[in-house]
Protein backbone atom coordinates (compact mmCIF):
# COMPACT_ATOMS: atom_id res chain seq x y z
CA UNK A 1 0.00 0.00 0.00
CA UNK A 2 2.85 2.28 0.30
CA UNK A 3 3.84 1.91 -2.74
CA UNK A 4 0.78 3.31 -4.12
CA UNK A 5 0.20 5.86 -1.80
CA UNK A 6 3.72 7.46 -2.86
CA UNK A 7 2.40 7.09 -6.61
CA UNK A 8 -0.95 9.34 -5.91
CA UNK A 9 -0.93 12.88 -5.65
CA UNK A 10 -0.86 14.54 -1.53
CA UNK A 11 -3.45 16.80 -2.30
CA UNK A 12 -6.84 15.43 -1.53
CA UNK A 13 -9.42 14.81 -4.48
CA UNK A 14 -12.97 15.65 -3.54
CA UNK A 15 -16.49 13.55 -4.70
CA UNK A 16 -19.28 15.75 -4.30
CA UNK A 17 -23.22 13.93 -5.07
CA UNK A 18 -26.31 15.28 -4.93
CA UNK A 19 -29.00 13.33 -4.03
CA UNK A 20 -32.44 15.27 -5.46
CA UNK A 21 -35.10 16.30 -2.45
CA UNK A 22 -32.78 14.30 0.44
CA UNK A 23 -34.21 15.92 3.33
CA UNK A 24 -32.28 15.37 6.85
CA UNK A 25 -34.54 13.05 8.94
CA UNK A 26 -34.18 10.96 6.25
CA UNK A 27 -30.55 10.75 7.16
CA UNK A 28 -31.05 11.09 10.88
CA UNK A 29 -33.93 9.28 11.98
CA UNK A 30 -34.00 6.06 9.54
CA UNK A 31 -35.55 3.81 11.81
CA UNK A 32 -38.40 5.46 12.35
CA UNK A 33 -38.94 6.66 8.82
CA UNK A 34 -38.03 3.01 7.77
CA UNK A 35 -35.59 3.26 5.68
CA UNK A 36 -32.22 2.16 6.04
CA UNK A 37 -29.14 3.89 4.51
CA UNK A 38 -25.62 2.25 5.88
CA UNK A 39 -23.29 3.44 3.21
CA UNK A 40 -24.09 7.56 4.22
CA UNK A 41 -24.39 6.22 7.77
CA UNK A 42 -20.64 4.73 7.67
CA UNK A 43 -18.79 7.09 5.53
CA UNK A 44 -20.73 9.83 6.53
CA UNK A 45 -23.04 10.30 10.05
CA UNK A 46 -20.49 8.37 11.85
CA UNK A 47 -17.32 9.77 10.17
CA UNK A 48 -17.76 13.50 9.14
CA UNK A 49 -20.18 16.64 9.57
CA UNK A 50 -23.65 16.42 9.28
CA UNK A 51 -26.28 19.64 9.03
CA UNK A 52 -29.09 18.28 11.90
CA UNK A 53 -31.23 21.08 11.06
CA UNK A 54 -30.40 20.53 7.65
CA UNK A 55 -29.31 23.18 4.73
CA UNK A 56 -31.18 25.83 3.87
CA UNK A 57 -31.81 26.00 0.46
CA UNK A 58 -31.74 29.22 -2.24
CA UNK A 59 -35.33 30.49 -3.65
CA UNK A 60 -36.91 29.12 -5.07
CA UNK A 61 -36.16 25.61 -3.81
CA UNK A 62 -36.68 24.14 -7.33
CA UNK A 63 -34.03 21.86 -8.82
CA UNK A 64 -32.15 23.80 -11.37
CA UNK A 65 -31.68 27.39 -9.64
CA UNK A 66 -30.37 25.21 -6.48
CA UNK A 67 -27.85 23.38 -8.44
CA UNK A 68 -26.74 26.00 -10.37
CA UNK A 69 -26.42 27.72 -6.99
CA UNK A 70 -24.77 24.81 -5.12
CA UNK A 71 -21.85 24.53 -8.00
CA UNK A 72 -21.45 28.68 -8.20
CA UNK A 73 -21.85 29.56 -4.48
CA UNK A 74 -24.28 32.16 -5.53
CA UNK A 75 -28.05 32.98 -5.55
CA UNK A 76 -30.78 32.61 -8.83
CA UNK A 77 -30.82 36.26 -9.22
CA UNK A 78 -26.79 36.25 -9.51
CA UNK A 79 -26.33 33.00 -11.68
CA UNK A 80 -29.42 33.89 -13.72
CA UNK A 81 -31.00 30.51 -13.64
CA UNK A 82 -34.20 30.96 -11.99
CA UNK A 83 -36.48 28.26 -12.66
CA UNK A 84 -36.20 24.94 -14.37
CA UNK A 85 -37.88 25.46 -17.33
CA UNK A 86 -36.46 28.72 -19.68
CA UNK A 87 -39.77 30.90 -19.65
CA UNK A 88 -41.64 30.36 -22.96
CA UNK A 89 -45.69 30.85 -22.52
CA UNK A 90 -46.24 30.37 -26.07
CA UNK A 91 -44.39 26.98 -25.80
CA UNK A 92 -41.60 28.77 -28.83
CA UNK A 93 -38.88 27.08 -27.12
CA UNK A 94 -40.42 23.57 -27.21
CA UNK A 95 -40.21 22.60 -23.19
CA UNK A 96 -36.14 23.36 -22.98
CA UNK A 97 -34.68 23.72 -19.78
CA UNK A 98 -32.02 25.71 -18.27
CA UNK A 99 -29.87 22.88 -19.13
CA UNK A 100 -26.62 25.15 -19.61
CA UNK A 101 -23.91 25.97 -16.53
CA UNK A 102 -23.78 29.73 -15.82
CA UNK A 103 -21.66 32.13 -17.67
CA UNK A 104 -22.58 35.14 -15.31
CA UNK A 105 -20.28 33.62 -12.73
CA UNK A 106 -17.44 31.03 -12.25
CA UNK A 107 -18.53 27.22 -11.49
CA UNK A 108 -17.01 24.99 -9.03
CA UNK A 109 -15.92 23.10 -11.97
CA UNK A 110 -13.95 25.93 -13.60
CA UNK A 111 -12.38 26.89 -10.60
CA UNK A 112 -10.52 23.41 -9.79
CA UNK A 113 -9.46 22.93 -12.89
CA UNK A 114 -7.72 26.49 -12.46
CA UNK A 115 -5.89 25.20 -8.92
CA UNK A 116 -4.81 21.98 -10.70
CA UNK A 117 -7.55 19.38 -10.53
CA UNK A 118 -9.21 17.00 -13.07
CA UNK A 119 -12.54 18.22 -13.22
CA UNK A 120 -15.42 16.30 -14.42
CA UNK A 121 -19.38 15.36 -13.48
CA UNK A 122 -21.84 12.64 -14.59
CA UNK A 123 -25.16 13.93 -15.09
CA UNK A 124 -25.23 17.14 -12.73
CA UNK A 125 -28.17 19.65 -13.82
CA UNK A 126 -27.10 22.52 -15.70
CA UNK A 127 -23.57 21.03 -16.53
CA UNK A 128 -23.94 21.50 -20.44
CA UNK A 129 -21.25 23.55 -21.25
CA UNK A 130 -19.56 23.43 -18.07
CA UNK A 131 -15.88 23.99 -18.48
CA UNK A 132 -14.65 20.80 -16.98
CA UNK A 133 -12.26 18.39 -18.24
CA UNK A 134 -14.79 15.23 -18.49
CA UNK A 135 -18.59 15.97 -17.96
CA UNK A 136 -21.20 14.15 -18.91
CA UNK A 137 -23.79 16.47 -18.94
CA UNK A 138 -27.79 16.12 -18.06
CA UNK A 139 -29.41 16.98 -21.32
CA UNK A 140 -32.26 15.47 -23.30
CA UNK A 141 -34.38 15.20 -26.36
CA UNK A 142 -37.10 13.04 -26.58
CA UNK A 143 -36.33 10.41 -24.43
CA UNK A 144 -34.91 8.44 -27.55
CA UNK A 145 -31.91 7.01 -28.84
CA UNK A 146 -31.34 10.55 -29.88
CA UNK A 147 -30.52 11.38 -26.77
CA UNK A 148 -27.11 9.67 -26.21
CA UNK A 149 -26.39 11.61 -29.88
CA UNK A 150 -27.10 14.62 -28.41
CA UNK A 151 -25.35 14.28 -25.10
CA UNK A 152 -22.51 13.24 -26.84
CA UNK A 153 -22.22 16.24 -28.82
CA UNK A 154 -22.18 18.14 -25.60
CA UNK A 155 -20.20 16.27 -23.59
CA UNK A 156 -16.52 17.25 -22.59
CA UNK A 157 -14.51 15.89 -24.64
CA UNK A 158 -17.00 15.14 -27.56
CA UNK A 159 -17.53 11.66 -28.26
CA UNK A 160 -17.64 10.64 -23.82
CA UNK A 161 -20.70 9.55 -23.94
CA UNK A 162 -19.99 7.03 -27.04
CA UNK A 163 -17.27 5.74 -25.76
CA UNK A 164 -18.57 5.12 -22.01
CA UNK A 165 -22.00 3.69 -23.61
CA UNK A 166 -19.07 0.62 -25.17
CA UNK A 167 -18.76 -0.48 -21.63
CA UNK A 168 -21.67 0.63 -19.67
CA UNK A 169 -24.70 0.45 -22.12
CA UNK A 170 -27.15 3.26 -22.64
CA UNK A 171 -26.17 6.76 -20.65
CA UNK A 172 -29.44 7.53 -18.86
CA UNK A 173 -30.69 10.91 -20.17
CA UNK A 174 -32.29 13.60 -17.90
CA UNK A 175 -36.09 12.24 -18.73
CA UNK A 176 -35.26 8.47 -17.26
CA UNK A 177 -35.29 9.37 -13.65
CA UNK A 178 -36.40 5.86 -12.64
CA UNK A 179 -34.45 3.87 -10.33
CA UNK A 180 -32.88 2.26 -13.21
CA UNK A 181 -31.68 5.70 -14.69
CA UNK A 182 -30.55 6.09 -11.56
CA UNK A 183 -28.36 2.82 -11.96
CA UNK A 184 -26.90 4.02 -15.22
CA UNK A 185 -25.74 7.56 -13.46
CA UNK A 186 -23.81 5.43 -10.69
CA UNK A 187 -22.44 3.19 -13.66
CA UNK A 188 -21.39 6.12 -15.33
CA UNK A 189 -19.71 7.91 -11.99
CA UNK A 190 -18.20 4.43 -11.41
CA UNK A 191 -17.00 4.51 -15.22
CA UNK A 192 -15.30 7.82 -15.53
CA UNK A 193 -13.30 7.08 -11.82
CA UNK A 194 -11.91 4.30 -13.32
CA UNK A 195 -11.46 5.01 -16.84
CA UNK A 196 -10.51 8.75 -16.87
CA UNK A 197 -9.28 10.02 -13.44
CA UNK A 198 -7.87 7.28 -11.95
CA UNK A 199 -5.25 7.14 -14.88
CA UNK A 200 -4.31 11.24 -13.63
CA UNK A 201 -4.50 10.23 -10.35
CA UNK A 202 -0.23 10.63 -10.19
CA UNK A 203 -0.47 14.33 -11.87
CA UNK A 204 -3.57 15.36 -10.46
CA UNK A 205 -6.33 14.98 -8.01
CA UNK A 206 -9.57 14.92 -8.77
CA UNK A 207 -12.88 16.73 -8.63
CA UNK A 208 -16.09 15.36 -9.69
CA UNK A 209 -19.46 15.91 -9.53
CA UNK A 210 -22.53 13.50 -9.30
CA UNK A 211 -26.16 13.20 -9.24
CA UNK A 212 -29.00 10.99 -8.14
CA UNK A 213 -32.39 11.46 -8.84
CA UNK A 214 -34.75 8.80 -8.31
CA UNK A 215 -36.17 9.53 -4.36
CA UNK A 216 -37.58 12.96 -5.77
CA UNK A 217 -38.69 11.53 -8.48
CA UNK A 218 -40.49 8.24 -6.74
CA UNK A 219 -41.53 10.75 -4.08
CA UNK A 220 -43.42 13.11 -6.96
CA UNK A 221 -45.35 9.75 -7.75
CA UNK A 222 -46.26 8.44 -4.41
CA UNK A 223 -45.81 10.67 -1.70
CA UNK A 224 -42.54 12.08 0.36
CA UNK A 225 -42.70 9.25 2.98
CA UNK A 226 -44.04 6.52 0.75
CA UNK A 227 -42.46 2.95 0.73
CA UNK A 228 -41.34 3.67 -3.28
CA UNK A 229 -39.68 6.36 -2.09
CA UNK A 230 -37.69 4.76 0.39
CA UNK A 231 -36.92 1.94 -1.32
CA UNK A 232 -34.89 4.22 -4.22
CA UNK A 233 -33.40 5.92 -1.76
CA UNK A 234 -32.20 2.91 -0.37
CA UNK A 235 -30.75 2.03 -3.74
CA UNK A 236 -28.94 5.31 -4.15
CA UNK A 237 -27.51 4.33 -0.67
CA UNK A 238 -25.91 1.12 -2.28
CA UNK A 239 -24.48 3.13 -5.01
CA UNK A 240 -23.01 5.88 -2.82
CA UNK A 241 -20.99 2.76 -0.85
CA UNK A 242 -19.42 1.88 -4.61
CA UNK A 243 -18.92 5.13 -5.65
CA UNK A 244 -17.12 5.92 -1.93
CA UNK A 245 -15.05 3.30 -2.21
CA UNK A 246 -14.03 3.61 -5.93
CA UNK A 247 -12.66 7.11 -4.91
CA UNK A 248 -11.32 5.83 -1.55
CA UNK A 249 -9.44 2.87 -3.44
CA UNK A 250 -7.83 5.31 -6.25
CA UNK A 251 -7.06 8.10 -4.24
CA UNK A 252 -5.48 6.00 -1.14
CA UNK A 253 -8.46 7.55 1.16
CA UNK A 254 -7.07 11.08 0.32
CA UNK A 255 -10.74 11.91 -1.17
CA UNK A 256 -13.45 14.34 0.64
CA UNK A 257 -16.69 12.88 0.66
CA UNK A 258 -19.72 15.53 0.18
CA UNK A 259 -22.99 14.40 -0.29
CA UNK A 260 -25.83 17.50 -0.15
CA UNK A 261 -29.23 17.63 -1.57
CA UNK A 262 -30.86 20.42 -3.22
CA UNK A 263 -34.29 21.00 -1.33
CA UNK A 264 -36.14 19.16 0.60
CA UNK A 265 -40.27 18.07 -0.32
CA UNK A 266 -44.03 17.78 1.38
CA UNK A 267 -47.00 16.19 0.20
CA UNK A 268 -49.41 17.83 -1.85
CA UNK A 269 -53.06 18.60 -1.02
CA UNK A 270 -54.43 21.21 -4.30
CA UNK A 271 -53.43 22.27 -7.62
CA UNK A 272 -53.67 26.34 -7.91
CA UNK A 273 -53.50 27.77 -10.98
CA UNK A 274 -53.18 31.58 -11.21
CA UNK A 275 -53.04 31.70 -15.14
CA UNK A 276 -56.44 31.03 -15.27
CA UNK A 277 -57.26 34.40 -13.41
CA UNK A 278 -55.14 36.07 -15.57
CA UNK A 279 -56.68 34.74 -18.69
CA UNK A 280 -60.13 35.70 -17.32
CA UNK A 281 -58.14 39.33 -16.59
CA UNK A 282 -57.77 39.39 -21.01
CA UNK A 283 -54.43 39.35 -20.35
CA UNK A 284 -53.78 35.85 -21.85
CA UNK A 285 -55.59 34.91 -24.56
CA UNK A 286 -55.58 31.27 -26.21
CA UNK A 287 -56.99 29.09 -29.37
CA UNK A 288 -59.81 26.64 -29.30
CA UNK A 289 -57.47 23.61 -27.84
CA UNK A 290 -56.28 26.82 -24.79
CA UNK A 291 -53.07 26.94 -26.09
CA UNK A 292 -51.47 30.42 -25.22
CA UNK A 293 -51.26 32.53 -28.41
CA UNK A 294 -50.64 35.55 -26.79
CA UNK A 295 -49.99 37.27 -23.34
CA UNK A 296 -49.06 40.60 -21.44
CA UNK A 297 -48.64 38.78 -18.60
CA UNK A 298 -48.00 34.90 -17.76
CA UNK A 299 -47.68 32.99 -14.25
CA UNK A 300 -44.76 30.44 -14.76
CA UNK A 301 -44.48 27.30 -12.29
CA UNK A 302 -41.34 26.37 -9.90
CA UNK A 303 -43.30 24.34 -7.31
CA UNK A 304 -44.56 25.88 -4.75
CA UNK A 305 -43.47 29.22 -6.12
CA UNK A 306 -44.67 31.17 -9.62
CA UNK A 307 -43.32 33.63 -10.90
CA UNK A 308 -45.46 36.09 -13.27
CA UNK A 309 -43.86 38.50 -15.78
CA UNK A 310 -45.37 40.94 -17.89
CA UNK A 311 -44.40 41.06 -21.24
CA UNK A 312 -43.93 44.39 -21.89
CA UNK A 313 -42.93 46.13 -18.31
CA UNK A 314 -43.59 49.73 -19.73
CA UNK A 315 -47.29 48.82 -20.57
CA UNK A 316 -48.99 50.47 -17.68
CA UNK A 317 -52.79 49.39 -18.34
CA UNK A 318 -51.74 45.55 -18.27
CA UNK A 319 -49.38 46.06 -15.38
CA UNK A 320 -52.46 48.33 -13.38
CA UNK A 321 -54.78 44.81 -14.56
CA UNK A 322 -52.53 42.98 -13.14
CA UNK A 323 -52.13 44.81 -9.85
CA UNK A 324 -55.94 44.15 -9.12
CA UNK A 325 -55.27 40.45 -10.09
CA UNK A 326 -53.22 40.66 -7.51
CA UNK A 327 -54.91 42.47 -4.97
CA UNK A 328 -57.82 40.07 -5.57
CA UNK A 329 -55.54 36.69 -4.49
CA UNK A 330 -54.17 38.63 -1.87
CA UNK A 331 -57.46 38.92 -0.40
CA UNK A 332 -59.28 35.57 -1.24
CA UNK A 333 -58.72 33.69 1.91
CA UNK A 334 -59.01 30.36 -0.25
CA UNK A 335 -56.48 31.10 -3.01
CA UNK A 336 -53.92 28.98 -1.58
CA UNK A 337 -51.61 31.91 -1.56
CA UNK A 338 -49.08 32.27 1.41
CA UNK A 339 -47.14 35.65 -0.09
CA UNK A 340 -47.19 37.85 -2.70
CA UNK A 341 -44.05 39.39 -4.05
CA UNK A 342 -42.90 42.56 -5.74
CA UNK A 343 -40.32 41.83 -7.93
CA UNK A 344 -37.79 44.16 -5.58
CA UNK A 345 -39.05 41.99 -3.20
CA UNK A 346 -38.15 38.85 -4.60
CA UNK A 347 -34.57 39.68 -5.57
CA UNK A 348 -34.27 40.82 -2.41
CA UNK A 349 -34.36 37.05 -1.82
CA UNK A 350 -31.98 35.99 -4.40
CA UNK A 351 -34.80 34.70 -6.89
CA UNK A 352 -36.61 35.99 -10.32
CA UNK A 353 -34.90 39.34 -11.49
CA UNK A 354 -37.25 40.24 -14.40
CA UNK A 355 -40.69 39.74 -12.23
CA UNK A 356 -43.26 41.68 -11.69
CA UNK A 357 -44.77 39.39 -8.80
CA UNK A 358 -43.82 36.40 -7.48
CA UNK A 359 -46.07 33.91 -6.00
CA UNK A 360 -45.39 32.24 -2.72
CA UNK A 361 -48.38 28.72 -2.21
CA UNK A 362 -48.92 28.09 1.70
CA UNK A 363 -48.17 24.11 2.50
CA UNK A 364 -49.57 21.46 0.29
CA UNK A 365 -50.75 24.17 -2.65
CA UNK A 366 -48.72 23.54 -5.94
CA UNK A 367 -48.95 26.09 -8.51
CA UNK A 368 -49.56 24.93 -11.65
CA UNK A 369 -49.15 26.63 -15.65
CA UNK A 370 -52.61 25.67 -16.84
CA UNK A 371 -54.78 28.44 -18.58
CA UNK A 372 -58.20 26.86 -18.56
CA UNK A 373 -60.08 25.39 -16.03
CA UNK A 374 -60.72 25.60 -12.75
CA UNK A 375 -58.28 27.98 -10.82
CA UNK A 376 -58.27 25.62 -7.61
CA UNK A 377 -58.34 21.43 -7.54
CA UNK A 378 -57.69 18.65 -5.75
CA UNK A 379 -56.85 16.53 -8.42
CA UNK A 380 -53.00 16.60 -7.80
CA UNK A 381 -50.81 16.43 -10.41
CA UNK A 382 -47.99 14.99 -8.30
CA UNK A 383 -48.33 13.20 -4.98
CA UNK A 384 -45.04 15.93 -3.81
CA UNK A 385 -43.42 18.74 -4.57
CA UNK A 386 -40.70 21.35 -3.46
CA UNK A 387 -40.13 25.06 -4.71
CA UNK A 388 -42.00 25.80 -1.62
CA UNK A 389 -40.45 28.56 0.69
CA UNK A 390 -37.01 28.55 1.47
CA UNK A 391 -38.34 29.59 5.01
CA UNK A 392 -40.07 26.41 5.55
CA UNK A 393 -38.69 23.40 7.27
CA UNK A 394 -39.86 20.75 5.17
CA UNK A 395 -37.79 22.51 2.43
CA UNK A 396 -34.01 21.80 4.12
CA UNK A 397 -31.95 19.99 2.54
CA UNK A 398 -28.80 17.59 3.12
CA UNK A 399 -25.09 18.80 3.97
CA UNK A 400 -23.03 15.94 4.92
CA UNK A 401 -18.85 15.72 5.03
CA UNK A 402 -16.21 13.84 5.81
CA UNK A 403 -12.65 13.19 4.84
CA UNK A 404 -8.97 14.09 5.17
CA UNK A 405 -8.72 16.19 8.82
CA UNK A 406 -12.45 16.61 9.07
CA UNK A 407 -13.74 14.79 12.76
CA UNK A 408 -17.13 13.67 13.59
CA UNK A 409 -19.26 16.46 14.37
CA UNK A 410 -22.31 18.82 13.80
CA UNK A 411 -22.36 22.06 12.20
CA UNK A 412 -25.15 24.47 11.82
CA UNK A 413 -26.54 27.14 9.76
CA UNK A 414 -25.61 25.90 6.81
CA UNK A 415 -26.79 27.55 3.28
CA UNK A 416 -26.95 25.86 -0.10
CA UNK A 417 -24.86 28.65 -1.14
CA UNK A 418 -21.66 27.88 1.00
CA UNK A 419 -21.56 24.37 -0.88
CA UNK A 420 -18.99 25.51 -3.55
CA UNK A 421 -17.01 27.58 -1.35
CA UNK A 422 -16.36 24.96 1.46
CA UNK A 423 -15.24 22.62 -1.37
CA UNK A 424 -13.54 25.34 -3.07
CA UNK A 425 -11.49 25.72 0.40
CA UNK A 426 -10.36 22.41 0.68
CA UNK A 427 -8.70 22.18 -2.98
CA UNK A 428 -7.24 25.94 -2.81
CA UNK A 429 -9.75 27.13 -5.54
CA UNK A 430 -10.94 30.55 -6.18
CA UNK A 431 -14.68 31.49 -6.76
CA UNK A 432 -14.46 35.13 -6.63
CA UNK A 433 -18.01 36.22 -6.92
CA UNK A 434 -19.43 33.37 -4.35
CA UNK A 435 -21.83 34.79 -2.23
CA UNK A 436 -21.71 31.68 0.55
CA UNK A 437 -18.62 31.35 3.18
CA UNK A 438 -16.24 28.86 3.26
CA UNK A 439 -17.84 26.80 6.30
CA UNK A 440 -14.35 25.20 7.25
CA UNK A 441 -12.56 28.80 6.92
């Protein structure tokens, strides 16, 4: 073992995975949620630092803006990805997402590659583009063979995805987030440790990036604390263990293990739709099938959270319509509305930049894009959700850590934001404009 160890670099490499909606009693209390995670327990809970009261995540707690946010150290408003979806109420963009890493301020990525690291990711949100040396990216098509034609395309180097799909069979795109797309993502983590960095590991250390998404997906369909949902978090737990001690093996234990999540989730009890007052305002209007064909002001989703733009900010008439529309779900005791936002107000936060209003759902209301129908159901849509207020419990997420010097403790108020600056700290990288704190500094 000596022998090795004097081959592999003395700075430590650092694994960081996100496990989607991961909230902390799922960590913490296992036994009497019923689930049973011994690979985080081990390498983690009983090793490293652990965030009891959880993280508290960026608004609004929706996947993409907190991701982005986790691998910048910096807030939606900042990074500039503030939803999932790229606003589009006349559908011109075809359902794209904000698929692309931020060029409005350094990633995590960059950054250790510019201290000396091999930096790469498997199937982190908004990684296209990321300027990494190996990252496969989360993109998607259609849900098709195209796909893995795409990715490829987009992947650093071109041609990464080809050549791991030789070995590993199909990459799993962003649509598959079943447990068995979940499977390929830890095949493809496994994959680029041994096949890419492992063969630096004498030059350089390593940095990468991972990403599990099946427990937010399986708790969309059945319910935060259902048995599906446990049971795929229970597989991500078995995939952690091989990941952990992939890195452990290469890097002689000289790794940092960081697992985080990006919100956290609560069940759903009504669908609220706030387009439909605005279409019944005239300022949407639709075709015969309610598709949008035109606006002056549009209510898009993120959860528990909706943001509403006008289109054209200087047209006073449609922004004094709006104001009423406003006034009028401000005052309806049953709208399912918690706050209502200015778009100062919501910056203030960190979130939505070019609002006009932002709209905050009390617990268990999920705002939805329809147009027609009625404005308030309780036919859900999804049995979960998150992009609920930052400010509420049930929306903390995961910060666990352990390696190299690090002892077993607890550490506390912990933001989503200081992710990429504690990690940054520990390889000697430089995020300049990260609004988070080093948490080991």
């Amino acid at each position: 073992m000596d022998s090795i160890n004097n081959k592999i670099q003395s700075r430590p490499s650092v694994l960081l995975v996100s496990v989607d909606a991961l909230k902390p009693e799922f960590v913490l209390e296992q036994e009497r949620l019923g689930v049973s995670l011994p690979n985080i327990t081990k390498y983690l809970v009983d090793q490293g630092l652990t965030a009891p009261e959880g993280m508290k995540s960026v608004f609004p707690t929706f996947t993409y803006p907190c991701h982005e946010s986790m691998i910048t150290g910096t807030n939606p408003a900042t990074h500039g990805t503030v939803n999932n979806g790229i606003f589009d109420p006349t559908g011109e963009h075809l359902g794209a997402w904000h698929w692309f890493a931020t060029t409005k301020v350094k990633t995590l990525w960059e950054a250790a590659k510019e201290a000396g690291y091999c930096s790469a990711s498997v199937a982190f949100p908004t990684s296209v583009g990321a300027k990494g040396d190996y990252v496969a990216p989360e993109y998607w098509w259609d849900g098709s063979e195209l796909d893995s034609q795409f990715i490829d395309m987009v992947a650093c180097p071109q041609g990464l995805i080809s050549q791991m799909e030789k070995d590993i069979g199909r990459y799993a795109g962003g649509l598959d987030l079943s447990d068995e797309g979940d499977h390929q993502r830890g095949q493809a983590a496994l994959w680029l440790l041994k096949n890419k960095l492992e063969p630096m590991i004498c030059e350089k250390p390593f940095f990468i990036s991972a990403y599990f998404a099946s427990f937010d997906e399986s708790a969309h369909q059945y319910g935060v604390y259902s048995s599906q949902a446990a049971r795929s978090l229970e597989k991500i737990d078995r995939m952690l263990g091989e990941l952990f001690e992939e890195a452990k093996r290469i890097t002689g234990d000289n790794v940092y293990l960081c697992v985080v999540s990006d919100h956290g989730s609560l069940d759903n009890t009504h669908n609220i739709c706030p387009n439909v007052r605005l279409k019944q305002a005239g300022l949407i209007d639709t075709d015969e099938n309610g598709k949008v064909v035109s606006w002056k002001a549009y209510s898009q989703r993120a959860g528990g959270t909706a943001e509403i733009r006008l289109k054209d900010p200087r047209d006073t008439q449609a922004a004094d319509t709006l104001s009423v529309v406003m006034s009028q779900l401000e005052q309806d005791k049953d709208s399912g509305i918690l706050e209502i936002l200015t778009g100062e107000q919501a910056r203030k936060r960190g979130g939505f930049p070019e609002a006009a209003y932002v709209l905050v759902s009390k617990k268990g209301y999920e705002l939805r894009d329809d147009v027609t129908g009625p404005y308030c159901r309780t036919k859900l849509t999804q049995k979960a959700q998150h992009g609920y207020s930052e400010e509420f419990p049930e929306m903390r997420a995961s910060f666990m850590l352990a390696g190299p010097g690090i002892a077993k403790g607890e550490i506390q108020g912990v933001r989503l934001i200081d992710v990429a600056p504690t990690l940054a700290g520990l390889m000697g990288a430089v995020l300049e404009e990260a609004e988070g704190k080093n948490l080991l500094g």
